[in-house]
Every structure is written in structure tokens, then in C-alpha cells.
N, C-alpha and C. Protein backbone atom coordinates (compact mmCIF):
# COMPACT_ATOMS: atom_id res chain seq x y z
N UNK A 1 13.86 10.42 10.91
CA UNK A 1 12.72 11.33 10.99
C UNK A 1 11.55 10.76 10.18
N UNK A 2 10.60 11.33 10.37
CA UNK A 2 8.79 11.35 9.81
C UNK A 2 8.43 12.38 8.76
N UNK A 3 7.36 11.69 8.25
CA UNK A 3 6.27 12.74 7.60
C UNK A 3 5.49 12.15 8.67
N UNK A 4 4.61 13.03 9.05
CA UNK A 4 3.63 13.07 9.98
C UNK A 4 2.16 13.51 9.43
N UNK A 5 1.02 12.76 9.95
CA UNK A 5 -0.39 13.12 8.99
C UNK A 5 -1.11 14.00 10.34
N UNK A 6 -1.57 15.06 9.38
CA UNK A 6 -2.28 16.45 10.26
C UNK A 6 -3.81 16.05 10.51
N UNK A 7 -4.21 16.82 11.14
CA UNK A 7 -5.62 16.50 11.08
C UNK A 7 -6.56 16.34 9.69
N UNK A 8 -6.40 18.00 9.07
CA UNK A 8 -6.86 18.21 8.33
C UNK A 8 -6.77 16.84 7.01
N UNK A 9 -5.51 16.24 6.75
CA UNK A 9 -5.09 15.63 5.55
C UNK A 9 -5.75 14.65 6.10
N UNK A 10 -6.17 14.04 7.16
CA UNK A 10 -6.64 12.56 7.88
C UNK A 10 -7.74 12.50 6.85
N UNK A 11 -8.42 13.88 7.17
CA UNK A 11 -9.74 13.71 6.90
C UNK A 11 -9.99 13.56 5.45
N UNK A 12 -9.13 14.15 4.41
CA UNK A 12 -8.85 14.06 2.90
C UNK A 12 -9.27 13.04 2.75
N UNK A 13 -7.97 11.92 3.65
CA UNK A 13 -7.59 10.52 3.14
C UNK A 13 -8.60 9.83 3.35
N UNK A 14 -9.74 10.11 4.31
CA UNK A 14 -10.45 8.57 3.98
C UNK A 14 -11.33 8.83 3.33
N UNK A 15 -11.43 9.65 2.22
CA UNK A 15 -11.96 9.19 0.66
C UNK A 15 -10.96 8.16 -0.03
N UNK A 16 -11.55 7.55 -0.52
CA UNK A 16 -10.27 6.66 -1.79
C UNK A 16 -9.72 7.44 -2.62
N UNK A 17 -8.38 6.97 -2.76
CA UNK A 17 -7.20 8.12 -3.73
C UNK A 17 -7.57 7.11 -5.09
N UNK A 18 -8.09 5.89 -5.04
CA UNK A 18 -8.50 5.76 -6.54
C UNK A 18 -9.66 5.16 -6.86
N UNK A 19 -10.27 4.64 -7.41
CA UNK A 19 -11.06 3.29 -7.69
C UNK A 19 -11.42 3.06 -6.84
N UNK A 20 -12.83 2.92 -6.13
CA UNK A 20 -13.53 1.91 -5.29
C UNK A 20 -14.34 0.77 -5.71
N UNK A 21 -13.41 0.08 -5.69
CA UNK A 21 -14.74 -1.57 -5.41
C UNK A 21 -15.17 -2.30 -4.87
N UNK A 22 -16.66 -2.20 -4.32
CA UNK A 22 -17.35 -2.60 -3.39
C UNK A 22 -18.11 -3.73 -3.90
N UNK A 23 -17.86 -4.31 -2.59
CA UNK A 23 -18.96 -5.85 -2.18
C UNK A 23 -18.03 -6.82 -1.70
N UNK A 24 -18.73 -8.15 -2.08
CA UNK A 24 -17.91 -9.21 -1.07
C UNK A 24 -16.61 -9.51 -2.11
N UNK A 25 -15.89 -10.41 -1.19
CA UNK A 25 -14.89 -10.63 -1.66
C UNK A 25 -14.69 -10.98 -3.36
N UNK A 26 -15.47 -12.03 -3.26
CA UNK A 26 -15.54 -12.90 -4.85
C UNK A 26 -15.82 -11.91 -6.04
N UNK A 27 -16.56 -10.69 -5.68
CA UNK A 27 -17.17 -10.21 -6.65
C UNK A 27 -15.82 -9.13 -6.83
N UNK A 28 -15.18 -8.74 -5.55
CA UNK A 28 -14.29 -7.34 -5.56
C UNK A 28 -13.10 -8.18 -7.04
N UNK A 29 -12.86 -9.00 -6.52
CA UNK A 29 -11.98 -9.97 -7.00
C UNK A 29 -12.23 -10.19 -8.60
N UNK A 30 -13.61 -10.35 -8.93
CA UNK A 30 -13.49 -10.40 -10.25
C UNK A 30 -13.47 -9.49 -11.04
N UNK A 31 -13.96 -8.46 -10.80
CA UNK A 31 -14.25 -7.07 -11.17
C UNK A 31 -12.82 -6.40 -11.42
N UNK A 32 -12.22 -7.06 -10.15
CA UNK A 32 -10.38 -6.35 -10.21
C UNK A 32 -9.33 -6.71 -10.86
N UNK A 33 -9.98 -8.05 -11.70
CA UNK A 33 -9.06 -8.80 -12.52
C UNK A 33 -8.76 -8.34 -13.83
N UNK A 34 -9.83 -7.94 -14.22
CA UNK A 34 -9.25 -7.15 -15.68
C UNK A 34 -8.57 -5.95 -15.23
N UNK A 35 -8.78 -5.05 -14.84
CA UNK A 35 -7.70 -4.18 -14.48
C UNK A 35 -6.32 -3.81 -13.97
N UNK A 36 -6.20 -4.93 -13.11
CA UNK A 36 -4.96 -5.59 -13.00
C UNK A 36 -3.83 -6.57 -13.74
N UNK A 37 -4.77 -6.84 -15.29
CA UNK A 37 -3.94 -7.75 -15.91
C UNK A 37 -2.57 -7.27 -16.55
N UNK A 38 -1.74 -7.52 -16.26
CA UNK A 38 -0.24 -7.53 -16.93
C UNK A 38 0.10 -6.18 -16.17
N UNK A 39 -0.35 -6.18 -15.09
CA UNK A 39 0.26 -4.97 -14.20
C UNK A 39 1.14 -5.60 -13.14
N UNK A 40 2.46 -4.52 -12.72
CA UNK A 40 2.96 -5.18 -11.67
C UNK A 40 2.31 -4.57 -9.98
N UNK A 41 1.86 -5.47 -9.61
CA UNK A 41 0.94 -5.38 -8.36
C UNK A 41 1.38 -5.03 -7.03
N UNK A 42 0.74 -4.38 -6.47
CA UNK A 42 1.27 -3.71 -4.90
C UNK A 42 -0.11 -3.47 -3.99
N UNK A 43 0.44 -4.63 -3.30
CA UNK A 43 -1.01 -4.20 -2.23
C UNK A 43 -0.32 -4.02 -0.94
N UNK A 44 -1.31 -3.10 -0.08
CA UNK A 44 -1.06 -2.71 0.78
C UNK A 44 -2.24 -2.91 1.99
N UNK A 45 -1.72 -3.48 3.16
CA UNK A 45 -2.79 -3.90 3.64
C UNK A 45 -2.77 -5.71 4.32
N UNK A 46 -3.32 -6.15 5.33
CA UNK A 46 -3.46 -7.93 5.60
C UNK A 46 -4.44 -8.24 4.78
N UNK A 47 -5.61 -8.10 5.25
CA UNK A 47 -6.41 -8.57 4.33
C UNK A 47 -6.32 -8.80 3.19
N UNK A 48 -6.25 -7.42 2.49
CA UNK A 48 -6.55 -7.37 0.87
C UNK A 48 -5.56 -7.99 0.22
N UNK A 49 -4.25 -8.09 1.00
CA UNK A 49 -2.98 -8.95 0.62
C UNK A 49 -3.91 -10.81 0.31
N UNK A 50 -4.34 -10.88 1.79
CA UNK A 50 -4.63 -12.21 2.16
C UNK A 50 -5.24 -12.61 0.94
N UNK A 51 -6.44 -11.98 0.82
CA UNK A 51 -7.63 -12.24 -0.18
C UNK A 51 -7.14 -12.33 -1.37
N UNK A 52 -6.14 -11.39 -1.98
CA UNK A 52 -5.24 -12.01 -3.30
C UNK A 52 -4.70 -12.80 -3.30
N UNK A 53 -3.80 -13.46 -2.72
CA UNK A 53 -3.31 -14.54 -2.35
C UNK A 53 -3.94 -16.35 -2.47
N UNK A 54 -5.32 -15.82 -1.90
CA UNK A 54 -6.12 -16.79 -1.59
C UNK A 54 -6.82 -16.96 -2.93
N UNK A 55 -7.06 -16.37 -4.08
CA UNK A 55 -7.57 -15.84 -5.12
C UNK A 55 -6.54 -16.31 -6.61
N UNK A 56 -5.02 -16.51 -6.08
CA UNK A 56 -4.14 -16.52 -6.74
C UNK A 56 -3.70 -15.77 -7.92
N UNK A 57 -3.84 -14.14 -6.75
CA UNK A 57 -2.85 -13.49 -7.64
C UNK A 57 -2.33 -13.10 -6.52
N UNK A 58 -0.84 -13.16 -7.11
CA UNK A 58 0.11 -12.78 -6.23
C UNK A 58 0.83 -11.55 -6.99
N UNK A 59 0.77 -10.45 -5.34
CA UNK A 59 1.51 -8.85 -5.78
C UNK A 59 2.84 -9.29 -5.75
N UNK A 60 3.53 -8.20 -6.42
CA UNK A 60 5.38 -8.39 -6.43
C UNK A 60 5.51 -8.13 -4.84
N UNK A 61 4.57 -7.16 -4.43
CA UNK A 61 5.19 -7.13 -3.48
C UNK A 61 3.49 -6.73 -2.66
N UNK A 62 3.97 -6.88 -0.92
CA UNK A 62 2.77 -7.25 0.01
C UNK A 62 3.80 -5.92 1.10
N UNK A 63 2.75 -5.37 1.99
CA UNK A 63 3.04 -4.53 2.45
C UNK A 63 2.33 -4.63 3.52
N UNK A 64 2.36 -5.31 4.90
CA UNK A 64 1.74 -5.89 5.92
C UNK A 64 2.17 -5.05 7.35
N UNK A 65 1.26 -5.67 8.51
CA UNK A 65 1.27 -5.07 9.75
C UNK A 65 1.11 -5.96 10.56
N UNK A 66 0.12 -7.27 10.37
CA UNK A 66 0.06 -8.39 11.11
C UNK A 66 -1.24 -7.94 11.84
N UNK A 67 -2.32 -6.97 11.24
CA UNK A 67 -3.12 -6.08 12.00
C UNK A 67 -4.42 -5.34 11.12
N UNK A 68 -5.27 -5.98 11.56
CA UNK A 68 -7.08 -5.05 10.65
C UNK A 68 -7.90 -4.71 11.55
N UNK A 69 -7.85 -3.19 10.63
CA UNK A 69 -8.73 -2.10 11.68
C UNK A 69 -8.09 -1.98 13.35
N UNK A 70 -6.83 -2.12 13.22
CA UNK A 70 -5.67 -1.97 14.43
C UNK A 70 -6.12 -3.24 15.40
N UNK A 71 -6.89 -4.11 15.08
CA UNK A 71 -6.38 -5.49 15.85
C UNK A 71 -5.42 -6.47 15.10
N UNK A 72 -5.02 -6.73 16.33
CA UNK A 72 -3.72 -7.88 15.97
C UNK A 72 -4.74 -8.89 15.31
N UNK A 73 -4.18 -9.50 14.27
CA UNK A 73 -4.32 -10.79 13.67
C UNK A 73 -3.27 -11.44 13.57
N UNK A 74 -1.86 -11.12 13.49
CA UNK A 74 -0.40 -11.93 13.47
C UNK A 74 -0.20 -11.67 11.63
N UNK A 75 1.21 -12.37 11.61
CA UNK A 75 1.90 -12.02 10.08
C UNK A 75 1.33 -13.42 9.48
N UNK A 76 0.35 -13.76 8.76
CA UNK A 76 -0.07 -14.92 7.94
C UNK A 76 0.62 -14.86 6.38
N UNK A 77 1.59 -14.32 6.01
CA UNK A 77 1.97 -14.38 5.03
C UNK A 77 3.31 -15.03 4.70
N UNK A 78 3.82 -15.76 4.26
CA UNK A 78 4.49 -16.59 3.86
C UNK A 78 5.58 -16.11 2.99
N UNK A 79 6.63 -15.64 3.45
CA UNK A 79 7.61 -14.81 2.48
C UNK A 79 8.82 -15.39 2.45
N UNK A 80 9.74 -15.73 1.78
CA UNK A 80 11.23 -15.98 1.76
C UNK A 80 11.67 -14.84 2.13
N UNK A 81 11.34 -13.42 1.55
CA UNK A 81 11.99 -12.17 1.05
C UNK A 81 11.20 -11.34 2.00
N UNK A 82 11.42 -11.05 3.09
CA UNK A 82 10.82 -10.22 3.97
C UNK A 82 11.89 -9.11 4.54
N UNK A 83 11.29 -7.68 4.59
CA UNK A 83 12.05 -6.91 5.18
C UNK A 83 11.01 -6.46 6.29
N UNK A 84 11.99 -6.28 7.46
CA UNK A 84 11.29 -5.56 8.54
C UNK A 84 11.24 -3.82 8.85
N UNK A 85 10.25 -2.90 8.55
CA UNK A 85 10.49 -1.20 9.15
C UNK A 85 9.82 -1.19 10.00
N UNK A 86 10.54 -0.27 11.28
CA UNK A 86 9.45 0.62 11.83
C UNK A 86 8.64 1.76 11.27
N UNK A 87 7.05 2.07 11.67
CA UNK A 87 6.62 2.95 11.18
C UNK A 87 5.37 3.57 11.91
N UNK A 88 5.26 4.26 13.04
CA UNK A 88 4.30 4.33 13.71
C UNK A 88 3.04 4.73 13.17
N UNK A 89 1.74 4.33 13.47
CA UNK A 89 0.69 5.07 12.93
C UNK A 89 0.86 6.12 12.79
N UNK A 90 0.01 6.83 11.77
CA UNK A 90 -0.14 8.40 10.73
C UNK A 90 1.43 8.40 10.65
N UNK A 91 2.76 8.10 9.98
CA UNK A 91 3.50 8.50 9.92
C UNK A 91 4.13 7.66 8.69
N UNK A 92 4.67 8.79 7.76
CA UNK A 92 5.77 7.66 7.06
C UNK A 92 7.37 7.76 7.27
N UNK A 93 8.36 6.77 7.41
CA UNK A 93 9.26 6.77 8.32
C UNK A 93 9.89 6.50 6.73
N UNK A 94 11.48 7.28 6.92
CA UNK A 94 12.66 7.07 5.75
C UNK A 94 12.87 5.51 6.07
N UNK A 95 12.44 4.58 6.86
CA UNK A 95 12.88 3.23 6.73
C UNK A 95 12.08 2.99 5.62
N UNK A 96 10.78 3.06 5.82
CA UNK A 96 9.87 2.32 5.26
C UNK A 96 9.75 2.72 3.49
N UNK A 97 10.06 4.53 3.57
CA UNK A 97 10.26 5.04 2.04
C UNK A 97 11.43 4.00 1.45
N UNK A 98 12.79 3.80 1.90
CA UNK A 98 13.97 3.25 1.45
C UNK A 98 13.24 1.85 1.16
N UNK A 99 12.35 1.23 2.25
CA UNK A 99 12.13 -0.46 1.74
C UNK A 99 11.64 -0.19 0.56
N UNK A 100 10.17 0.32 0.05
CA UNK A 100 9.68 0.79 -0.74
C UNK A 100 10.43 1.18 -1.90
N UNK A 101 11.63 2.09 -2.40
CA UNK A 101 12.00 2.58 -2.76
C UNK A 101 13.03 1.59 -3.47
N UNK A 102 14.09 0.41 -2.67
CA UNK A 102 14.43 -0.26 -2.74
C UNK A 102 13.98 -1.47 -3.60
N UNK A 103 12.58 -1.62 -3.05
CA UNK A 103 12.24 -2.99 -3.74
C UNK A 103 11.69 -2.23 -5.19
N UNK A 104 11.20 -0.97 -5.29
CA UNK A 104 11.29 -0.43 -7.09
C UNK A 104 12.74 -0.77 -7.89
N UNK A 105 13.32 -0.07 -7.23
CA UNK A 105 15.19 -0.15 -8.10
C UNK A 105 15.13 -1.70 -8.21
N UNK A 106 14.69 -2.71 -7.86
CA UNK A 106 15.19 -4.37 -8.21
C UNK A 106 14.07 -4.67 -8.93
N UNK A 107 14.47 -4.72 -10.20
CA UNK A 107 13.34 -4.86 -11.31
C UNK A 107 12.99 -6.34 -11.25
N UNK A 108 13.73 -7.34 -10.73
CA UNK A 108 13.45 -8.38 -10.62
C UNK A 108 11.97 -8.51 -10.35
N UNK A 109 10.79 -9.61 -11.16
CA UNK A 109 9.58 -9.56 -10.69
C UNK A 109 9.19 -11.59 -9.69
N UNK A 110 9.51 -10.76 -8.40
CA UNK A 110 9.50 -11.90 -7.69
C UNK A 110 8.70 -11.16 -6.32
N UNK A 111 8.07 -12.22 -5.80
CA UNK A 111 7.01 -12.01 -4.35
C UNK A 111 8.10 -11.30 -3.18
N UNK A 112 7.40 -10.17 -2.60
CA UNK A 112 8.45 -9.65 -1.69
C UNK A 112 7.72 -9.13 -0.22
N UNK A 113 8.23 -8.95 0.67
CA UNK A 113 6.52 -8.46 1.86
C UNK A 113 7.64 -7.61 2.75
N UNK A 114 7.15 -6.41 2.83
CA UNK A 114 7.66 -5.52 3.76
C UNK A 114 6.75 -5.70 5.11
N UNK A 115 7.30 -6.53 6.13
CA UNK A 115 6.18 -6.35 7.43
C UNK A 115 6.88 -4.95 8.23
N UNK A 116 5.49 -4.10 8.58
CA UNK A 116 6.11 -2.95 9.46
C UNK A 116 5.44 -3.27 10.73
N UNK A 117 6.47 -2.73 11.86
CA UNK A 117 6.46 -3.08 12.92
C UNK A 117 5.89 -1.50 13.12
N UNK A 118 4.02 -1.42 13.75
CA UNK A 118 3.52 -0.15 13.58
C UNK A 118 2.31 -0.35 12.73
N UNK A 119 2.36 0.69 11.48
CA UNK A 119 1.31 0.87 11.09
C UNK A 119 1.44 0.80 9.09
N UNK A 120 1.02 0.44 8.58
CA UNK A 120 1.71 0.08 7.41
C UNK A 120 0.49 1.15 6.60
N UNK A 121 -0.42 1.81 6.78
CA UNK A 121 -1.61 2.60 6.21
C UNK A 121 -0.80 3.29 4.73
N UNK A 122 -0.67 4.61 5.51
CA UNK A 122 0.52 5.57 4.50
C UNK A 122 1.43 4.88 3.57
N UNK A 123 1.84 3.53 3.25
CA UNK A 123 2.67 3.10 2.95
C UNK A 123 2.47 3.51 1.12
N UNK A 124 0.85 3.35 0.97
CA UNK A 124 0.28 3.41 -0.36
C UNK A 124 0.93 4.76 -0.99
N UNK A 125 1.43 5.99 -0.83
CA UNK A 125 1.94 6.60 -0.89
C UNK A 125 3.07 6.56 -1.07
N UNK A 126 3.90 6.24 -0.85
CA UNK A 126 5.62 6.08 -1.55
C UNK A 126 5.20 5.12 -2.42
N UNK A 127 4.26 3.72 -2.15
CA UNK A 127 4.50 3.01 -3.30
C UNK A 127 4.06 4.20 -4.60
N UNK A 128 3.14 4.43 -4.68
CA UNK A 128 2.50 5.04 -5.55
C UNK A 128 3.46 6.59 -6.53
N UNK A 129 4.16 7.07 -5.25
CA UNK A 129 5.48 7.58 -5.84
C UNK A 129 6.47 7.06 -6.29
N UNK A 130 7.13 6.03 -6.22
CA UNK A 130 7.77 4.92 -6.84
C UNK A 130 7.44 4.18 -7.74
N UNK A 131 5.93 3.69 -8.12
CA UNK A 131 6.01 3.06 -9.05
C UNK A 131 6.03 4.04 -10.46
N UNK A 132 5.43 3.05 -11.61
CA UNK A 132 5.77 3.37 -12.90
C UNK A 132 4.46 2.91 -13.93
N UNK A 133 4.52 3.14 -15.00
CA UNK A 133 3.16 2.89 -15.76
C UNK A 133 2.37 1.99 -15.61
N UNK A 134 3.25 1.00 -15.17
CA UNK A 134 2.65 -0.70 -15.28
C UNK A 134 2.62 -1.01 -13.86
N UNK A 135 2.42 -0.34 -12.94
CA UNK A 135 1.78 -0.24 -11.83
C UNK A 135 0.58 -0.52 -11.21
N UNK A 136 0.55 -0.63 -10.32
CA UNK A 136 -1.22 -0.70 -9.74
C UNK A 136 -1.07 -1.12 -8.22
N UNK A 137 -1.33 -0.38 -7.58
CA UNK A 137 -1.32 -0.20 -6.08
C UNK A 137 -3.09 -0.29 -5.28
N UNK A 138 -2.94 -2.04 -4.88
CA UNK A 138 -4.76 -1.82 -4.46
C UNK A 138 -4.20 -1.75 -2.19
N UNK A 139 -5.32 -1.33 -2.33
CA UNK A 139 -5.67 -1.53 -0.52
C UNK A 139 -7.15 -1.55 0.03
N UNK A 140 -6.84 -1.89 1.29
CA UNK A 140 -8.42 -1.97 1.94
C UNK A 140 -9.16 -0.96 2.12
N UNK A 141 -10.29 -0.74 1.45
CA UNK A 141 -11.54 0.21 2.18
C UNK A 141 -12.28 -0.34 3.19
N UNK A 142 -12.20 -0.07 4.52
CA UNK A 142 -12.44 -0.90 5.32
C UNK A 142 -13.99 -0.75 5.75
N UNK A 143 -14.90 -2.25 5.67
CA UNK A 143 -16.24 -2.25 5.94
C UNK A 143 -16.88 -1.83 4.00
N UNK A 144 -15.61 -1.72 2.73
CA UNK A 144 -16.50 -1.29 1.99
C UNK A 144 -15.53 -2.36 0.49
N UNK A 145 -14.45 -2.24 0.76
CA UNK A 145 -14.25 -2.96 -0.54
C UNK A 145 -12.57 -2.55 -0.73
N UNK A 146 -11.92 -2.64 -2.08
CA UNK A 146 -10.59 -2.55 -2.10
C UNK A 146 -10.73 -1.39 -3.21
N UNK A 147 -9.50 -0.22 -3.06
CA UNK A 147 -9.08 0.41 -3.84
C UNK A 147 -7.91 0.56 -4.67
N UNK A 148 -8.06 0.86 -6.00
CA UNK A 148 -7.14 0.39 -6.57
C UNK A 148 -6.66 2.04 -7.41
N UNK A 149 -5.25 2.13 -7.40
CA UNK A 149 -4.75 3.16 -7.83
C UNK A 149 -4.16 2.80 -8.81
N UNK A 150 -4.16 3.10 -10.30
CA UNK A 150 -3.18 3.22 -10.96
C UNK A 150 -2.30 4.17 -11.44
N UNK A 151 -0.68 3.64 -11.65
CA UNK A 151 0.03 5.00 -11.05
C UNK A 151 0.20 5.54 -12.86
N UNK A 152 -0.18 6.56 -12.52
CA UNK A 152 0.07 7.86 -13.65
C UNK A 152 0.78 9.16 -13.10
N UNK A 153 0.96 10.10 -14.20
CA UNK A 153 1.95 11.47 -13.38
C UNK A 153 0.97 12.64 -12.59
N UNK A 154 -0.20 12.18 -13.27
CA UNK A 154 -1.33 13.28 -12.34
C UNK A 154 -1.58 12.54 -10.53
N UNK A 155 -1.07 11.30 -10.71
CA UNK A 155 -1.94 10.62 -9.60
C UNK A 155 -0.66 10.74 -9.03
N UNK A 156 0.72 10.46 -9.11
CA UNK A 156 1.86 11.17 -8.46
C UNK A 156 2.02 12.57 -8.15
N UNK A 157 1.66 13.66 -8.91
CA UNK A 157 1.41 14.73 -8.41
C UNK A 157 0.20 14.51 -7.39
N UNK A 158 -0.68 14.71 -7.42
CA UNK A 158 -1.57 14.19 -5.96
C UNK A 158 -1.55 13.74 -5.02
N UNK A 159 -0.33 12.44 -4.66
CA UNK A 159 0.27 11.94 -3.80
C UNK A 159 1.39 12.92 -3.32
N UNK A 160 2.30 13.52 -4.40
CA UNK A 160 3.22 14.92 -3.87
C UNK A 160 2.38 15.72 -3.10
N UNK A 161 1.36 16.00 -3.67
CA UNK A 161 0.45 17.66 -2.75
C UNK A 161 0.68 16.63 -1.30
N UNK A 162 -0.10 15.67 -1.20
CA UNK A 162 -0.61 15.10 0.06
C UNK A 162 0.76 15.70 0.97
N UNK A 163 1.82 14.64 0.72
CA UNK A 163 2.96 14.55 1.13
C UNK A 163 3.44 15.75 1.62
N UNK A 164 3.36 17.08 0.85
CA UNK A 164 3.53 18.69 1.26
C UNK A 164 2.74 18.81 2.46
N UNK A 165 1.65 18.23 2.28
CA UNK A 165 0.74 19.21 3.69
C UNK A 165 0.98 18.12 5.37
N UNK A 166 2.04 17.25 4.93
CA UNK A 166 2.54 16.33 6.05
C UNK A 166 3.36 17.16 6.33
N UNK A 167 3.70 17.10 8.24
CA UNK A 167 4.53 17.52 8.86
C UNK A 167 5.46 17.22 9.01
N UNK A 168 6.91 17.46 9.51
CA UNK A 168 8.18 16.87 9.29
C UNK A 168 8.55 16.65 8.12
N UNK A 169 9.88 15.72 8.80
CA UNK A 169 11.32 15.77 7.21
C UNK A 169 11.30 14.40 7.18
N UNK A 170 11.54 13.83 6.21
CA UNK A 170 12.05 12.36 5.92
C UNK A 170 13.50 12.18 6.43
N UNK A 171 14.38 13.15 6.00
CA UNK A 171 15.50 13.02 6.16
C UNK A 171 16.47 13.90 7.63
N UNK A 172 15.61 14.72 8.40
CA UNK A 172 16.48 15.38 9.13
C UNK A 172 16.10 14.99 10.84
């Protein structure tokens, strides 16, 4: 089963749930470096994955679709450690919570890439319920810059509300 995104919550979400930083790449990038230092990193997203990468910082973990602004671009990421979920757009699927969920419980800090077969958007959400102080969950603002969440217990409660006003069960 699904959580499923309603109309109403669509419209919530495309404000940023944290931090916006805007402009071109080089600048998002430097601006995002002190804030990210000695954090363990989670991006969500091709691009914004790509652009770290290319930048050389690498997240523990990459959370991909092979897809920006719902065109295909293909999987350009380079993983030993890849898991595959399904996850259809607006939906978060118990596969994709368990990958998520999974790669928290392995404290090991090594490069990891969940590609979802679907839509990988929502994903920022379980990460963001899963992680822990030393966290930091960025993604694409698309046409504007990358957002960056850091996870605290107010910003997990906020991600809980969201999650309430989604339809369906994870588990039934």
C-alpha cells in the first residue's frame, strides 16, 4: 500500500519545507557548504544529487529517478550499492519507506543510491523522519535553487502533520 498526496497538501508542498537557496549552481554550492559541514548528507533528487557530486561532496546516500521536471534523463550515477523501489508519482510506497528506513539502521557512513522506478519527489519525507541530529536532507527547487532541511524534532513533527493529511496506509 501508499500514502497518497491530496490536492490540498500538493499545494502546501511547493513551498520549501526548509532553507531556500537560490541562484546558479556555483554560488548554491558555496553558500551550502558551511551548513552542511560534518553533517551526514541526503539528497534527494538527479540533479541536485548530480551537482554535488560534480562539486565533490558526496551524500551517504542519493535518492534518484533517472528524471527532471518528469523528463527522462537516464540513471547517471555511479553506485556499487544501489537499491531498486517502486514508487509512483504523489505517492510514498512501504518499499521505498523500508529502503529509506533501512539505509538509517546501517550506521555505516558509505555512498548509497536508492533509484525509484516512478517518482522519487516525497522521498524527502521519510528521509527526514528517519534521520537524526547530524542530518541534512537537501533537494531541488526547480527553476529556483536547492533546499536544505535540517532534521530537528519540530521539523519531524511537521513532516508527521504532512504525512496525516496523506491518504492511505503504508502498511495495509
Amino acid at each position: 500500500m501508499a500514502l497518497v498526496l491530496t490536492e490540498e497538501l500538493r499545494l502546501k508542498l511547493k513551498n520549501p519545507m526548509g532553507l531556500l537557496i537560490e541562484g546558479d549552481v556555483k554560488s548554491v554550492i558555496d553558500r551550502l557548504l558551511p551548513l552542511i559541514q560534518d553533517k551526514r548528507i541526503i539528497s534527494v533528487g538527479d540533479v541536485v544529487s548530480q551537482n554535488l557530486i560534480e562539486h565533490e561532496i558526496f551524500p551517504e546516500l542519493v535518492i534518484v529517478d533517472g528524471r527532471n521536471l518528469r523528463a527522462e534523463i537516464g540513471d547517471n550515477i555511479d553506485c556499487d550499492n544501489t537499491t531498486t523501489v517502486e514508487n509512483p508519482q504523489s505517492e510514498i510506497t512501504g518499499e521505498l519507506w523500508v529502503a529509506i528506513e533501512r539505509f538509517f539502521k546501517d550506521k555505516t557512513k558509505r555512498f548509497k543510491k536508492i533509484l525509484v522506478e516512478g517518482e522519487e519527489d516525497l522521498a524527502v519525507m521519510p528521509a527526514v523522519l528517519h534521520g537524526d541530529g547530524d542530518t541534512v536532507v537537501l533537494y531541488g527547487q526547480p527553476e529556483r535553487g536547492v533546499v536544505i532541511i535540517e532534521v530537528t524534532e519540530d521539523k519531524k513533527k511537521e513532516i508527521s502533520e504532512y504525512l496525516n493529511e496523506m491518504e492511505g496506509d503504508l502498511w495495509n
